[in-house]
C-alpha atoms as a PDB file:
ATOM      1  CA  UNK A   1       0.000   0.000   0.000  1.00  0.00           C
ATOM      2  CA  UNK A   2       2.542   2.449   0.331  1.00  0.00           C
ATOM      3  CA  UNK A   3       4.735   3.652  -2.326  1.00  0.00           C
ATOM      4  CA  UNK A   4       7.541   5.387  -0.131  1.00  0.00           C
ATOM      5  CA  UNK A   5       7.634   5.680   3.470  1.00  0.00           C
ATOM      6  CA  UNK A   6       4.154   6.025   4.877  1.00  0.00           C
ATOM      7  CA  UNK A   7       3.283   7.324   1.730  1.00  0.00           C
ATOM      8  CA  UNK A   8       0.212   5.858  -0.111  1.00  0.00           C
ATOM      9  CA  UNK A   9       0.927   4.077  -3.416  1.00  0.00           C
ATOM     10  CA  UNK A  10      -0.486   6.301  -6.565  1.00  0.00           C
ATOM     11  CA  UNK A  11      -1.946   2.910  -8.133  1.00  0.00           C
ATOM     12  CA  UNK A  12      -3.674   2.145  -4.722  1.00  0.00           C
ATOM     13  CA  UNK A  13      -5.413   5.521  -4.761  1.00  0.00           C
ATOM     14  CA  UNK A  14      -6.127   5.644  -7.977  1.00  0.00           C
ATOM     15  CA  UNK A  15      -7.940   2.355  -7.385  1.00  0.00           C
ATOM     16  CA  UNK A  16      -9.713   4.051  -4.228  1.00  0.00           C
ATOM     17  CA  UNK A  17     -11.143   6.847  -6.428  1.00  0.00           C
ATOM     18  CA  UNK A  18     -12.019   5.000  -9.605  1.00  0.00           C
ATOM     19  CA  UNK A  19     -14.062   2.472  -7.421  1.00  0.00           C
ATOM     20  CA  UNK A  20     -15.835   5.884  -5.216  1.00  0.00           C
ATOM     21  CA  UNK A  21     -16.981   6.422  -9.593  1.00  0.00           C
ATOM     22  CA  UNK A  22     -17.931   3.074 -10.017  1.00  0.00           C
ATOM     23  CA  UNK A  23     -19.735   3.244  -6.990  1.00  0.00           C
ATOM     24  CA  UNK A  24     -21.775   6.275  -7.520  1.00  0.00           C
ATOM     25  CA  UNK A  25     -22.702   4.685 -10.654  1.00  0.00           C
ATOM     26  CA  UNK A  26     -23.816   1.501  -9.082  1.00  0.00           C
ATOM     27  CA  UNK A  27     -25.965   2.801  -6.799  1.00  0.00           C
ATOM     28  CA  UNK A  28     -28.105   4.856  -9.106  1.00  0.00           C
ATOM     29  CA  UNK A  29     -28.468   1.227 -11.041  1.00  0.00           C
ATOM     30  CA  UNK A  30     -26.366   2.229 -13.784  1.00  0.00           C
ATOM     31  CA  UNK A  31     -23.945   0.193 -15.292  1.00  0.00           C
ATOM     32  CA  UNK A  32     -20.413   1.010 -16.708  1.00  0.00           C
ATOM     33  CA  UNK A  33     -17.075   0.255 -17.031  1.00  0.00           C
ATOM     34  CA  UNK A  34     -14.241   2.899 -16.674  1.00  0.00           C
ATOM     35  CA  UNK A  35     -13.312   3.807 -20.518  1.00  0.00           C
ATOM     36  CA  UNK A  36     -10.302   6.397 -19.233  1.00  0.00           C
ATOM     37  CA  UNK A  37      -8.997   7.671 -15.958  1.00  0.00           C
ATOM     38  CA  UNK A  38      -6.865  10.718 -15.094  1.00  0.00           C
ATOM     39  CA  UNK A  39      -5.655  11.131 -11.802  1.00  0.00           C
ATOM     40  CA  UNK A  40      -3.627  14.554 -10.431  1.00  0.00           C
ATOM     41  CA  UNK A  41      -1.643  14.224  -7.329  1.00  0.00           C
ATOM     42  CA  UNK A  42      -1.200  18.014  -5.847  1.00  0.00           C
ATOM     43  CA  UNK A  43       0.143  16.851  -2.659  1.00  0.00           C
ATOM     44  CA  UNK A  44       1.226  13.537  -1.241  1.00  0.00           C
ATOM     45  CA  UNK A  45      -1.390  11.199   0.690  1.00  0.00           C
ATOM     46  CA  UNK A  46      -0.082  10.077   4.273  1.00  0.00           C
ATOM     47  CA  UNK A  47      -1.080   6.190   5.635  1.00  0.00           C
ATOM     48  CA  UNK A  48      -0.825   8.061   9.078  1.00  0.00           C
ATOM     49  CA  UNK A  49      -4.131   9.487   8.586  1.00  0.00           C
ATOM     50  CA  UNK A  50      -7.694   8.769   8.252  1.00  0.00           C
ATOM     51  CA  UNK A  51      -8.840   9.859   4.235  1.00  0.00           C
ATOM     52  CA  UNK A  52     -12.489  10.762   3.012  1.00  0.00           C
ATOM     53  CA  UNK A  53     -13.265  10.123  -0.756  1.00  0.00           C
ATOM     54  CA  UNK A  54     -15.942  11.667  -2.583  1.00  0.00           C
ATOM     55  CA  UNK A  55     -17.349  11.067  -5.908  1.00  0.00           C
ATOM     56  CA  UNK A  56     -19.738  12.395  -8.750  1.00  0.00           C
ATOM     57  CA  UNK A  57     -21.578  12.649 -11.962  1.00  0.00           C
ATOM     58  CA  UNK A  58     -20.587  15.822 -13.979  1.00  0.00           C
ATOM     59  CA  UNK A  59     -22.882  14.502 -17.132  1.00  0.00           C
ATOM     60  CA  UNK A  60     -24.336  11.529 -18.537  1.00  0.00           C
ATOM     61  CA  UNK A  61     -25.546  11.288 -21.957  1.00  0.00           C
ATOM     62  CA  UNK A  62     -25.988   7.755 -24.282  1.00  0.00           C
ATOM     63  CA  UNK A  63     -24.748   5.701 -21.678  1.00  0.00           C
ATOM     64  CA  UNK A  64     -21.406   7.511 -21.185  1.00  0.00           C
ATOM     65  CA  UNK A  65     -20.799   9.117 -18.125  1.00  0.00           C
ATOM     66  CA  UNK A  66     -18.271  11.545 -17.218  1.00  0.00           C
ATOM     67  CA  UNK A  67     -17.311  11.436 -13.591  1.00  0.00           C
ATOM     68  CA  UNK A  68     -15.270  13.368 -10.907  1.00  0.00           C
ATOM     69  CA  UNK A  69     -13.912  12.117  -7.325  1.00  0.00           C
ATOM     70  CA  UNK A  70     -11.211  12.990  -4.683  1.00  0.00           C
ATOM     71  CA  UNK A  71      -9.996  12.155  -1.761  1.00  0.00           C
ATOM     72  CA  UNK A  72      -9.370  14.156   1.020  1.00  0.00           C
ATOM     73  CA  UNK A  73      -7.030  14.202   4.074  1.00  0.00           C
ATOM     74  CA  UNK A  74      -6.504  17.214   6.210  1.00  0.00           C
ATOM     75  CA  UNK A  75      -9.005  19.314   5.168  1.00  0.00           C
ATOM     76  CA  UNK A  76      -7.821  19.700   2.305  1.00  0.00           C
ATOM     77  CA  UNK A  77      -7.739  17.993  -1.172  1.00  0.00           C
ATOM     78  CA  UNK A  78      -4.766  15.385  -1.569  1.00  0.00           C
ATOM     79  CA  UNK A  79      -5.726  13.910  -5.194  1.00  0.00           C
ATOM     80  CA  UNK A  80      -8.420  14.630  -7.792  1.00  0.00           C
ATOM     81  CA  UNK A  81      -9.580  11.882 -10.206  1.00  0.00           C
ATOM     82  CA  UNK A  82     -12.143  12.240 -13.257  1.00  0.00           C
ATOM     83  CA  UNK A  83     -13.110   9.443 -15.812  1.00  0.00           C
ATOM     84  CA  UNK A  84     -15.404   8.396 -18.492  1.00  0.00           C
ATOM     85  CA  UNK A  85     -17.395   5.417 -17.895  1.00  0.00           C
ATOM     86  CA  UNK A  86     -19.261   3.534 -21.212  1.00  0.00           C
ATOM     87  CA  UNK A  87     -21.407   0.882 -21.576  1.00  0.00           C
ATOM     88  CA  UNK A  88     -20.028  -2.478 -19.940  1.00  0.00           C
ATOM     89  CA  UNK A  89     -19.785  -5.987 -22.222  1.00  0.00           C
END
């Protein structure tokens, strides 16, 4: 989980933040798969502190959905994620 010392991992919370997307998704019964994810770290993420992730629908339109998250630590914003999601198989 951590990438260096009691530092999260940047594939660990982008996995944290794509799955908040997912998640807002799924429980408005809608069903998607992520088609592309950008993540933005503006400041590291400590494993010495309790995090709050939050996530969104910006717009939705023929089954695609573009989405925003972040998580939180602090107070402040630690990483923002956004992503389109499109119809699953």
């Amino acid at each position: 989980m951590e990438g260096y010392p009691e530092r999260f991992h940047g594939g660990v919370t982008a996995t944290i933040l794509n799955g908040a997307m997912r998640y807002c998704l799924f429980v408005r019964r809608m069903t998607a798969v992520t088609g592309a994810l950008t993540v933005r770290h503006p400041r590291p993420v400590s494993t010495r502190e309790p995090v709050e992730t939050r996530a969104w629908i910006e717009c939705s339109a023929h089954d695609v959905h573009r989405m925003g998250s972040e998580l939180r630590q602090g107070g402040g914003v630690v990483i923002i994620a956004t992503a389109t999601f499109v119809p699953g198989p």
